[in-house]
Protein backbone atom coordinates (compact mmCIF):
# COMPACT_ATOMS: atom_id res chain seq x y z
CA UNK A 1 -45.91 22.11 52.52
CA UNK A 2 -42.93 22.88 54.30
CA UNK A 3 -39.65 20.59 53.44
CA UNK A 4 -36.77 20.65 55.87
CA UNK A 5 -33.66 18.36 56.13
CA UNK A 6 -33.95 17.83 60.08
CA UNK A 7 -30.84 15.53 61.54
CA UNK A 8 -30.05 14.56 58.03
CA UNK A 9 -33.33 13.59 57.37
CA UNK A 10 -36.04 14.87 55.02
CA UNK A 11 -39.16 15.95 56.48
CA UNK A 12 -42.21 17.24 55.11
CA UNK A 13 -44.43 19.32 57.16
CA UNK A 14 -47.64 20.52 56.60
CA UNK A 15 -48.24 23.70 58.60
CA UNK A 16 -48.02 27.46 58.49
CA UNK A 17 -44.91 28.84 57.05
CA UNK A 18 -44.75 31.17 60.44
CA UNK A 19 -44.86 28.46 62.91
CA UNK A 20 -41.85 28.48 64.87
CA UNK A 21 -39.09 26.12 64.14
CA UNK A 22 -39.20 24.86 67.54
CA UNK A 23 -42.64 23.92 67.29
CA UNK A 24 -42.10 22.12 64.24
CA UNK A 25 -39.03 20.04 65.66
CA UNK A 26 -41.07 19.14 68.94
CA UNK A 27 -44.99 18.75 68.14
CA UNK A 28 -44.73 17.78 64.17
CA UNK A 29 -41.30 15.88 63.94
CA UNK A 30 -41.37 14.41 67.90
CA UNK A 31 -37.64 15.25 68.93
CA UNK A 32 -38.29 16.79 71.97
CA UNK A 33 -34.59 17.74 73.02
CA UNK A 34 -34.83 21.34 71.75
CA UNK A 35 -36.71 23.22 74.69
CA UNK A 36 -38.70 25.92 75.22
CA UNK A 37 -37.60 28.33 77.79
CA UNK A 38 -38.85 31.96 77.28
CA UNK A 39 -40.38 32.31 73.48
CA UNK A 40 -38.19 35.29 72.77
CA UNK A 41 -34.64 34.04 71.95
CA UNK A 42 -33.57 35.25 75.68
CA UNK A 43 -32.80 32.22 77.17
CA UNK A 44 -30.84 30.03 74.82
CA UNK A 45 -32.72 26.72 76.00
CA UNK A 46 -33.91 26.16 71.66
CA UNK A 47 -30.72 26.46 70.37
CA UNK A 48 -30.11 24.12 67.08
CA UNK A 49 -28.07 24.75 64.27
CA UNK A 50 -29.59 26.38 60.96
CA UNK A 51 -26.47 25.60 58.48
CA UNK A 52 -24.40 24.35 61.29
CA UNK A 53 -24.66 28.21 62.73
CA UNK A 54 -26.54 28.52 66.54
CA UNK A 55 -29.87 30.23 66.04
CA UNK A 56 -32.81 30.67 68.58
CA UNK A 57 -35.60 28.75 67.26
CA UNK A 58 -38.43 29.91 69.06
CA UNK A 59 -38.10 32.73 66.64
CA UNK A 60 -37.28 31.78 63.69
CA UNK A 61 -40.49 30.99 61.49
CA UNK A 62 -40.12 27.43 60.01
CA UNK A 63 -40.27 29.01 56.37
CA UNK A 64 -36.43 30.54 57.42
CA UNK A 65 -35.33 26.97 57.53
CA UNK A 66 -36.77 25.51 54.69
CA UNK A 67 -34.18 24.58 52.12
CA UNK A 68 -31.27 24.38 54.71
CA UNK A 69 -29.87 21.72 57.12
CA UNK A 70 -31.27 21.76 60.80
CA UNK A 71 -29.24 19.96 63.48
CA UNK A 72 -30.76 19.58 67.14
CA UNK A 73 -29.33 18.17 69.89
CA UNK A 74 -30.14 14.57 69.01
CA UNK A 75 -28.47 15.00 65.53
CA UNK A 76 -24.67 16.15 66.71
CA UNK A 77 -22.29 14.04 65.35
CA UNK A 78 -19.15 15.38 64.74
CA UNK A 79 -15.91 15.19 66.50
CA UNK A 80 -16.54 18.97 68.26
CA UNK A 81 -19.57 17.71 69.25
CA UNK A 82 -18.92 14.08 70.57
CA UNK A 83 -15.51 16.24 72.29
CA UNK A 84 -18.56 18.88 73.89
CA UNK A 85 -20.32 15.87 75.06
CA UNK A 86 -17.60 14.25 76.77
CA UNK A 87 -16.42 17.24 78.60
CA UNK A 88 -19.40 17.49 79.61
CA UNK A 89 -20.56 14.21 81.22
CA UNK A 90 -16.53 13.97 82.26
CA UNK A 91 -17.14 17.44 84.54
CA UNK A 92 -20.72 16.98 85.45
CA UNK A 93 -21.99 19.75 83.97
CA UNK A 94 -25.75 19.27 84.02
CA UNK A 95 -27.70 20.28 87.05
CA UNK A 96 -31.52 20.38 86.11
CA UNK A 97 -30.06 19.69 82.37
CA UNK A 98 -33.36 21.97 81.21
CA UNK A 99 -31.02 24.22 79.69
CA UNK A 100 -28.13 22.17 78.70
CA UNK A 101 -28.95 20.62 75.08
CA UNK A 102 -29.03 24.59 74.15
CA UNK A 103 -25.64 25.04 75.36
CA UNK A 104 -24.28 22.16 74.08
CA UNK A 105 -25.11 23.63 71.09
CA UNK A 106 -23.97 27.10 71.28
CA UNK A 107 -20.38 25.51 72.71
CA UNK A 108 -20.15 23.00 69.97
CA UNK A 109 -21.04 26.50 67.33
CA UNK A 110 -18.21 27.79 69.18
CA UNK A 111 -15.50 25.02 68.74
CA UNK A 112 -16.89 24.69 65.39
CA UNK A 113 -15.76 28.43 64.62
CA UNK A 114 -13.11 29.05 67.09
CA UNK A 115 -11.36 25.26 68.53
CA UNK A 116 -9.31 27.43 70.92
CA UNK A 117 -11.78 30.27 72.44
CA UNK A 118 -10.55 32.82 74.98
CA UNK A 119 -12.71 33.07 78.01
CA UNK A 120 -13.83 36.29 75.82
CA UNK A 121 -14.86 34.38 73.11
CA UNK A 122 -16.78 31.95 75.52
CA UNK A 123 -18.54 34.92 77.05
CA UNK A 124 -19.78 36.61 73.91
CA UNK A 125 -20.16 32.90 72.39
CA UNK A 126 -22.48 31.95 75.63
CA UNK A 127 -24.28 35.13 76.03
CA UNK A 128 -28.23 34.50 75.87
CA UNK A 129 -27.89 31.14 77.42
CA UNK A 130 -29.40 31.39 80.99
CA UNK A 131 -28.67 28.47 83.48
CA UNK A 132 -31.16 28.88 86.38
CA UNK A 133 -28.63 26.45 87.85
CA UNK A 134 -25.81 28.48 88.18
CA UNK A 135 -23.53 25.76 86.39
CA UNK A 136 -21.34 28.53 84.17
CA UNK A 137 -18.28 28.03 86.09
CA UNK A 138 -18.62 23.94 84.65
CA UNK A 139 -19.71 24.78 81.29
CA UNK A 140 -16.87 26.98 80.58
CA UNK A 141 -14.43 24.42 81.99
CA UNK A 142 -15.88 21.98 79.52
CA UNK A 143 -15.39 24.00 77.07
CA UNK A 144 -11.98 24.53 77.41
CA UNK A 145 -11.71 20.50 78.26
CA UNK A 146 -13.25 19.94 74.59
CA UNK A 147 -11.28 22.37 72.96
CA UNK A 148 -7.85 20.94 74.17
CA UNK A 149 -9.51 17.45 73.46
CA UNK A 150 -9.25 18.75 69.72
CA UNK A 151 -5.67 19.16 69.73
């Protein structure tokens, strides 16, 4: 048995310690937000937050996250986040929105580790998360909306 604190919540999971995380969150838990987008921690599109830190977790084995808090994107609720999510839907962001709850949370591990990024920090903080959309030039302008929202 696997235990995992997912959104806040205990869970209990009976499968194989090497299952990927994002397996567990979509087929044994049902929150189907997290994506799948490559399998290899290339594309960004299963970001969640292992400790409130941005990890890829179509690699990470669900063992790595027992014992520790997992947020997905159904789960953020903190003032960077809700700040994220407003800049967002404020600058239409979202395209296809395949990609987007895995930005979300890489920009909201960001804000939560740097509330006033340079577009440096955005760059290296955004790396690995692919938008087939082309919407970059919208997600970094939210980002800078949300951080000056946190003023």
């Amino acid at each position: 048995m696997i235990q995992l604190t997912i959104n806040g919540s205990p869970q209990q999971l009976d499968i194989d310690p090497d299952t990927p995380l994002l397996w567990a969150i979509r087929d044994s838990i049902g929150l189907t937000g997290t994506k799948y987008g490559c399998g290899m921690a290339l594309c960004g599109a299963c970001t969640v937050h292992l400790d409130g830190k941005a990890i890829r977790s179509c690699v990470t084995p669900v063992s790595a996250a027992e014992g520790k808090l997992v947020t997905t994107i159904e789960g953020l609720d903190s003032a960077v986040a809700k700040a994220v999510q407003v800049a967002w839907e404020k600058l239409d962001v979202v395209q296809c929105g395949y990609c987007q709850s895995g930005q979300i949370m890489s920009a909201v591990d960001l804000l939560n580790r740097n509330s006033h990024p340079t577009d440096e920090d955005i760059n290296d903080a955004m790396t690995g998360n692919i938008c087939r959309c082309n919407t970059y030039v919208r997600i970094r302008a939210a980002i800078k909306q949300a951080s000056k929202a946190l003023l």
